[in-house]
Every structure is written in C-alpha cells, then in structure tokens.
Protein backbone atom coordinates (compact mmCIF):
# COMPACT_ATOMS: atom_id res chain seq x y z
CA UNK A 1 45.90 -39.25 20.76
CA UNK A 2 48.64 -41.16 20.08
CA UNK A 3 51.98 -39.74 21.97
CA UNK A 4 55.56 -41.17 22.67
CA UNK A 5 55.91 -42.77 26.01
CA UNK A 6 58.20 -39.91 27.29
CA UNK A 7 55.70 -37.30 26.48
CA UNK A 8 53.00 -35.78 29.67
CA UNK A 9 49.46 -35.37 28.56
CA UNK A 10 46.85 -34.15 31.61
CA UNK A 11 43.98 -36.13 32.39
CA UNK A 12 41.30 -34.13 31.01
CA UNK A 13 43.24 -33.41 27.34
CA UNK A 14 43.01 -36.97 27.09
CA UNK A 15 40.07 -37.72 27.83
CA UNK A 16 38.73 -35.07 26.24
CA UNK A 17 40.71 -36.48 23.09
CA UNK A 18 39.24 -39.88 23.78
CA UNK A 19 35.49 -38.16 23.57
CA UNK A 20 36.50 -36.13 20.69
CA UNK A 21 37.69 -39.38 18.27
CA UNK A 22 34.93 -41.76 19.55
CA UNK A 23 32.40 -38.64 18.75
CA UNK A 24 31.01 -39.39 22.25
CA UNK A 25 29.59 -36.11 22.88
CA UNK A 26 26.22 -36.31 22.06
CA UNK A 27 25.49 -39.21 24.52
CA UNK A 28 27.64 -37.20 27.16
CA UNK A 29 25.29 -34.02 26.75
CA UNK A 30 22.10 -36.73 26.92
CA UNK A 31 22.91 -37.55 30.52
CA UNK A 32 23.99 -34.03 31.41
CA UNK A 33 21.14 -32.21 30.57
CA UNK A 34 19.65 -34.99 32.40
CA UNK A 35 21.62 -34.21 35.59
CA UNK A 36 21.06 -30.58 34.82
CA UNK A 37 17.34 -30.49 33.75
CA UNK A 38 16.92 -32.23 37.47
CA UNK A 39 19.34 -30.13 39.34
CA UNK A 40 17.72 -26.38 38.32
CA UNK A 41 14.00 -27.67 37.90
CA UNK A 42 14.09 -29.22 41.76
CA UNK A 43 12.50 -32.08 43.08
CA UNK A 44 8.73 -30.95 42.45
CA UNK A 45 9.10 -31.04 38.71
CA UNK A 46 11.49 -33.65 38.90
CA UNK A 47 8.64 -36.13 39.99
CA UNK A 48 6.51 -35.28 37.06
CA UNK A 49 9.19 -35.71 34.42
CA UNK A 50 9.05 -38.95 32.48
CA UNK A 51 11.37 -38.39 29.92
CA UNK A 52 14.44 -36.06 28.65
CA UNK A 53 15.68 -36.29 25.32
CA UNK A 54 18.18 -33.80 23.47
CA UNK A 55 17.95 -34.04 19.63
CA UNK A 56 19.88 -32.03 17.83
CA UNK A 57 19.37 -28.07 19.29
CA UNK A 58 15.74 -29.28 20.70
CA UNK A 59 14.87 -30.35 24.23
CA UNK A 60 11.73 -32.77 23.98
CA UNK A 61 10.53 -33.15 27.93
CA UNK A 62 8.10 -35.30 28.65
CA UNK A 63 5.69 -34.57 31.59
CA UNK A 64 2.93 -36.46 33.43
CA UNK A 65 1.05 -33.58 34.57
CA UNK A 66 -0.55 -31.04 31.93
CA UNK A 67 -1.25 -28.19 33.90
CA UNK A 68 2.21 -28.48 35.03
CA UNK A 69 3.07 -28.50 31.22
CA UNK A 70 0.97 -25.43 30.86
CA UNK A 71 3.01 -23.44 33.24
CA UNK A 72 6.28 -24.15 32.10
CA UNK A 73 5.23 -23.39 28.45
CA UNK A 74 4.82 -19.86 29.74
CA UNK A 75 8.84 -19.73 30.87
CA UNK A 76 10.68 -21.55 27.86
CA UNK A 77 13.03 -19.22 26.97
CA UNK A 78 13.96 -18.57 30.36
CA UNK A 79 14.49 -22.52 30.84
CA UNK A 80 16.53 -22.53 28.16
CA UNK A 81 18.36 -19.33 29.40
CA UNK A 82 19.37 -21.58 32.88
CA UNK A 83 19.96 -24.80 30.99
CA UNK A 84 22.32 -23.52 28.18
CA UNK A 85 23.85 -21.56 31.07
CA UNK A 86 24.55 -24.00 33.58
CA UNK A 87 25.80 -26.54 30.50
CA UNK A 88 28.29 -23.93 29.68
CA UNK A 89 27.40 -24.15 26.08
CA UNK A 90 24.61 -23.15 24.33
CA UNK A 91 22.87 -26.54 23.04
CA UNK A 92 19.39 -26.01 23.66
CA UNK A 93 17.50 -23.63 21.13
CA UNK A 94 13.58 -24.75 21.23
CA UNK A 95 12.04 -26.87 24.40
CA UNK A 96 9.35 -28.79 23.26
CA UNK A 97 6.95 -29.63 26.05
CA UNK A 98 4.78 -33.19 26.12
C-alpha cells in the first residue's frame, strides 16, 4: 500500500488494499450478508430473525418462529442461489436453519 507521494491511487484500490492487509474481509461479509439476508428475505422474515452468522462457507440463521423455519428449509438452495448472487461471490454453500 505503500506509494510515493507523486503517485494516484483511486479510492476503492486503496481501500480495497487497506481490507486486503488488515484481512478485514470476513467481518465485512458478516454485516453484508446481514444487509443482504434482510434486503431479499423482506420485512416479514426479517421480524422473526434473531441472529445471522457466516462461518466459514455456512450460513447459521437463527429464527423465532419454527413453522417459519419449516418453510424455508424447503427453499435452501434457492436462498443460497439469491444470497451468493446478490453478494456477487459465492460464499454461502450450506444454510443451516435454527
């Protein structure tokens, strides 16, 4: 990251340099798939979700309501589908549903 003072870097090649060499990625895709999780699941399942965590390739959700557990156990791999998707990588493998 280091570069002479005469040299032009863009904003987001530094920064992205700066996440790279603190190895801040990991807590960066925690609140993202946060964001995201709430963004494609809407408001209704928003309410009944108590925790998001992203560990490794697997997505542990935690959810208040079990027959609203029950029914999204039945679409996994399309959640997955819409979450690697709109994360534009694909870091979500296995959702595991409590």
């Amino acid at each position: 990251m280091k570069r002479r003072k005469n040299e032009e870097m863009k904003l987001s090649d530094l920064l992205k340099s700066f996440v790279d060499e603190n190895k801040l990625e990991k807590g960066l895709n925690q609140v993202k798939i946060r964001d995201v999780w709430n963004n494609q699941m809407g408001p209704a399942i928003e309410k009944y979700t108590t925790g998001i965590k992203l560990k490794q390739d697997v997505l542990y959700v935690q959810l208040s309501s079990s027959v609203l557990r029950e029914e999204l156990s039945y679409g996994k791999e399309k959640i997955i589908k819409i979450l690697n998707e709109e994360m534009g990588e694909e870091l979500i493998s296995k959702i595991i549903l409590r």
